[in-house]
C-alpha atoms as a PDB file:
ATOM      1  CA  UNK A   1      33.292  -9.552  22.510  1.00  0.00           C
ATOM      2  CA  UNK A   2      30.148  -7.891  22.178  1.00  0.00           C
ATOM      3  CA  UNK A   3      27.056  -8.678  23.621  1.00  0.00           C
ATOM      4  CA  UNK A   4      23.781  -9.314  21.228  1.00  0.00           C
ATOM      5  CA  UNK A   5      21.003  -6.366  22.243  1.00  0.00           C
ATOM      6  CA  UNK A   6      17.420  -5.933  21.046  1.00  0.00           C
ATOM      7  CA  UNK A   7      17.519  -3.253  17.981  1.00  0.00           C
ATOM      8  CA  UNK A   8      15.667  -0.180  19.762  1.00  0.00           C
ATOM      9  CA  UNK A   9      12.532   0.715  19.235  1.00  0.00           C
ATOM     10  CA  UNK A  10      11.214   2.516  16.063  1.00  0.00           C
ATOM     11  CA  UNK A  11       8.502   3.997  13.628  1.00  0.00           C
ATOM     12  CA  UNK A  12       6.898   1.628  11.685  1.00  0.00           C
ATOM     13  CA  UNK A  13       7.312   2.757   7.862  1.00  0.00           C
ATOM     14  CA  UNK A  14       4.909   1.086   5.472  1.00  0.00           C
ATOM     15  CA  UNK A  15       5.342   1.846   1.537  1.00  0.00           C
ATOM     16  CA  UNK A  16       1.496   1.261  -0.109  1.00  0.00           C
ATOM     17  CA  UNK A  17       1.500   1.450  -4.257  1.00  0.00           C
ATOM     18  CA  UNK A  18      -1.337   0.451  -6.586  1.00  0.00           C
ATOM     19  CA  UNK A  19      -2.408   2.183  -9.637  1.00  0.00           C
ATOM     20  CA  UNK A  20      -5.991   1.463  -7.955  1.00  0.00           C
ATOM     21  CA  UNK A  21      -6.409   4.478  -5.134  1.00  0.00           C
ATOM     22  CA  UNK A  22      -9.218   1.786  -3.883  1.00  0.00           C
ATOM     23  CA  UNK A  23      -6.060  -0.893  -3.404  1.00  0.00           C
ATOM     24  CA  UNK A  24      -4.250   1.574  -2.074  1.00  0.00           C
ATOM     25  CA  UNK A  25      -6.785   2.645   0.735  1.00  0.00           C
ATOM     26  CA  UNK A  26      -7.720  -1.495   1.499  1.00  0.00           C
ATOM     27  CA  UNK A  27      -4.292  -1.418   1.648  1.00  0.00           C
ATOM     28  CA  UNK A  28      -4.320   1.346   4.233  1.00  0.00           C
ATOM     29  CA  UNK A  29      -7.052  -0.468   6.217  1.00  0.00           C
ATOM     30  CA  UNK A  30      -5.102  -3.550   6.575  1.00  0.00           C
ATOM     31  CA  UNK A  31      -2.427  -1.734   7.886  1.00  0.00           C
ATOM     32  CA  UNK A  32      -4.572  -0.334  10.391  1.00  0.00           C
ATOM     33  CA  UNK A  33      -6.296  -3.032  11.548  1.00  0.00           C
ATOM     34  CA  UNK A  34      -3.770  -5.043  12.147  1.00  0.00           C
ATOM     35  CA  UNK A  35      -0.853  -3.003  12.941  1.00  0.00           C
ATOM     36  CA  UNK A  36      -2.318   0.231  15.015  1.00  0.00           C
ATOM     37  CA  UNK A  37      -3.934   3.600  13.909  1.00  0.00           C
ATOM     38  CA  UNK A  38      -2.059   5.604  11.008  1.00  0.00           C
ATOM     39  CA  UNK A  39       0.135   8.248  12.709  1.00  0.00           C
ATOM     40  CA  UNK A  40       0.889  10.277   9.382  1.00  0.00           C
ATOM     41  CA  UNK A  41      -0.139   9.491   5.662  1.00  0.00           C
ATOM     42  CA  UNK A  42       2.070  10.650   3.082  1.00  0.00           C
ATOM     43  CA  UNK A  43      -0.098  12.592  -0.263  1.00  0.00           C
ATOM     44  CA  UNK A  44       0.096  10.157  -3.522  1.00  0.00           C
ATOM     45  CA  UNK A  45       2.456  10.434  -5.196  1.00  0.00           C
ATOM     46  CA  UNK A  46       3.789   8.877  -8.731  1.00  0.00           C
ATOM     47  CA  UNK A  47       6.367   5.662  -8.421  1.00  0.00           C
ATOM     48  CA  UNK A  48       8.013   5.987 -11.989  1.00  0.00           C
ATOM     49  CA  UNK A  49      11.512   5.455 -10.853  1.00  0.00           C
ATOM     50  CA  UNK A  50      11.589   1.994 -11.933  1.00  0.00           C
ATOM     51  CA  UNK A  51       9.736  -0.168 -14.355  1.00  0.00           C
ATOM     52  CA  UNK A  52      10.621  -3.472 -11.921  1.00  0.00           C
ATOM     53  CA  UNK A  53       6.690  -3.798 -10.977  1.00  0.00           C
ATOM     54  CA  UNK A  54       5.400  -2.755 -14.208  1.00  0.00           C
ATOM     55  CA  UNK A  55       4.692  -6.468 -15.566  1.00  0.00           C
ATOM     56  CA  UNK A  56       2.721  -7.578 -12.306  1.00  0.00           C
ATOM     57  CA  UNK A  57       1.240  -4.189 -11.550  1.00  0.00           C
ATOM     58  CA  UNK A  58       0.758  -2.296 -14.676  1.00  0.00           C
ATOM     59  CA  UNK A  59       2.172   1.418 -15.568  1.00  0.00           C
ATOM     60  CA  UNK A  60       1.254   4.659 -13.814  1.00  0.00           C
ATOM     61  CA  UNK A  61       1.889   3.320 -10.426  1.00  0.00           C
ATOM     62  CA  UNK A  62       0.629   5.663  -7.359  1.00  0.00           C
ATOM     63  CA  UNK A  63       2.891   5.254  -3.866  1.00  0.00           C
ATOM     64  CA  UNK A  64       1.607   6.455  -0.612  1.00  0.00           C
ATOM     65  CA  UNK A  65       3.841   6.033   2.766  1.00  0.00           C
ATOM     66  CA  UNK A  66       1.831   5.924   6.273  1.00  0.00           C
ATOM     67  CA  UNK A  67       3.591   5.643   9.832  1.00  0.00           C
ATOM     68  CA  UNK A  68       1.875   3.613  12.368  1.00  0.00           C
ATOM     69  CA  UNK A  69       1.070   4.231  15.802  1.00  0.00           C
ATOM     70  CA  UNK A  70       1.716   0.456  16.874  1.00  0.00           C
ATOM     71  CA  UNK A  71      -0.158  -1.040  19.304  1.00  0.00           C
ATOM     72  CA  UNK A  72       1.545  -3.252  22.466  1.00  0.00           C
ATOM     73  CA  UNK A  73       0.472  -6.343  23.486  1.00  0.00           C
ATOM     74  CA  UNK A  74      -2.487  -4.689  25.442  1.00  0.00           C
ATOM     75  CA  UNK A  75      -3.894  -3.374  21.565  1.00  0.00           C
ATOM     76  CA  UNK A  76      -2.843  -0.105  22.938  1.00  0.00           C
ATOM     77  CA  UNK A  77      -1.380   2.556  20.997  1.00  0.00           C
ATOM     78  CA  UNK A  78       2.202   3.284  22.123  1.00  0.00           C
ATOM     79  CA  UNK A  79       4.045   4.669  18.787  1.00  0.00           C
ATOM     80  CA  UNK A  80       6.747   2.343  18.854  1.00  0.00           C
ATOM     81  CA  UNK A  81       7.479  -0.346  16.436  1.00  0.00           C
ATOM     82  CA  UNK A  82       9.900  -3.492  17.573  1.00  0.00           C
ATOM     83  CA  UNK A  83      11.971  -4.468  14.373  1.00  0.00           C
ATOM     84  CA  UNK A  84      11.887  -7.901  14.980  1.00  0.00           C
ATOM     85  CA  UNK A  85       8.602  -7.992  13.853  1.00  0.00           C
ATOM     86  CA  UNK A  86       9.177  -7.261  10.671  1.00  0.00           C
ATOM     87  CA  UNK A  87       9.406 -10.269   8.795  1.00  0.00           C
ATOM     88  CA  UNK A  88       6.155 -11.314  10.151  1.00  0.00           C
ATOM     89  CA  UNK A  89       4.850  -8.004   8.768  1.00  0.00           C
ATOM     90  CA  UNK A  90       6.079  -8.541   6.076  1.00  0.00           C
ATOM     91  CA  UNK A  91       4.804 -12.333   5.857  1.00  0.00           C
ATOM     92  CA  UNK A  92       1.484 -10.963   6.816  1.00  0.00           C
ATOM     93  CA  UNK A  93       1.735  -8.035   4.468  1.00  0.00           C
ATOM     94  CA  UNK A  94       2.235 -10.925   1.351  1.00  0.00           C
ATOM     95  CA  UNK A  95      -0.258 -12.769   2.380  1.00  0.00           C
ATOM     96  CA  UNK A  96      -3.216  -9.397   2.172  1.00  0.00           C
ATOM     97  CA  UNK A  97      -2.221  -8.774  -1.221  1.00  0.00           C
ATOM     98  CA  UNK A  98      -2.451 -12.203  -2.325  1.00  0.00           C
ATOM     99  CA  UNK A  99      -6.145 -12.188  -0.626  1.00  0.00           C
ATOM    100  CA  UNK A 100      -7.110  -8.997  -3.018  1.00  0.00           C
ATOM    101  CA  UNK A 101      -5.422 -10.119  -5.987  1.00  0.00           C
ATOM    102  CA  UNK A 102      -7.807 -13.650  -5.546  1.00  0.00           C
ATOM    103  CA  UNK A 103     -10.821 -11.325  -5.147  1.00  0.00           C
ATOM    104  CA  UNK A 104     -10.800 -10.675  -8.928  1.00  0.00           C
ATOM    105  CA  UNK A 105     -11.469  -7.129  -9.001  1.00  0.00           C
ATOM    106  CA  UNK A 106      -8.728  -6.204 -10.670  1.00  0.00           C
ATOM    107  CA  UNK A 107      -7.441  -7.201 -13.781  1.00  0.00           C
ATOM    108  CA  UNK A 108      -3.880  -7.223 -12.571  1.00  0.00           C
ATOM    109  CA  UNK A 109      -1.659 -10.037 -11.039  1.00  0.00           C
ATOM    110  CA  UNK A 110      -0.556  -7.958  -8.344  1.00  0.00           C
ATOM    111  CA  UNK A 111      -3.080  -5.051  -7.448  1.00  0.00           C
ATOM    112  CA  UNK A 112      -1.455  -3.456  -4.600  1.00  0.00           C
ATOM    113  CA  UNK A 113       2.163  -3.951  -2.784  1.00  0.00           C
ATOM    114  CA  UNK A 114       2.480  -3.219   0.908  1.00  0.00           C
ATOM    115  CA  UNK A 115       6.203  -3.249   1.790  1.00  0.00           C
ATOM    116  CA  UNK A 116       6.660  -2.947   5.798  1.00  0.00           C
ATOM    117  CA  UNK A 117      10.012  -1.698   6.764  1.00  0.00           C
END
């Protein structure tokens, strides 16, 4: 039988889409506050391949993928990303964009969608 092992180490891969560049870039800041500094940013670029988010979001949706340099326990940068943490990204991730959606600058129900992963 097999012995359970701690996935390896990884980049962390965030997805960031608003059809706000502002939500998009507090979006960004989030991330690197709380995560560690942004390794690579990916240009803009248009999210039409489904209509799923169109109802909570609105239409002409803008994506934008960043890769974190994560910090260790120390806050230090080290570039790797443990996968375990990802749910609690991911909880933490929910819980930002239900903080700007509550700030009422934006007519939307759902300005911005940060999807760890």
């Amino acid at each position: 039988m097999a012995e359970p092992k701690a996935p390896p180490l990884t980049l962390q891969l965030v997805a960031v889409f608003s059809r706000y560049p502002a939500a998009i870039e507090w979006g960004r800041e989030r991330i690197a506050e709380n995560w560690g500094d942004l390794a690579l940013v990916s240009p803009c670029f248009d999210h039409s391949e489904t209509s799923y988010y169109s109802r909570e979001m609105g239409e002409e949706l803008q994506k934008q993928f960043v890769i974190i340099q994560s910090n260790d326990a120390c806050g230090r940068g080290n570039g790797f990303y443990e996968p375990a943490k990802l749910a609690e990204h991911k909880l933490q991730s929910n819980q930002w964009e239900l903080a700007l959606a509550k700030s009422s600058n934006y007519p939307d129900h759902r300005p911005v969608n940060i999807d760890p992963g």
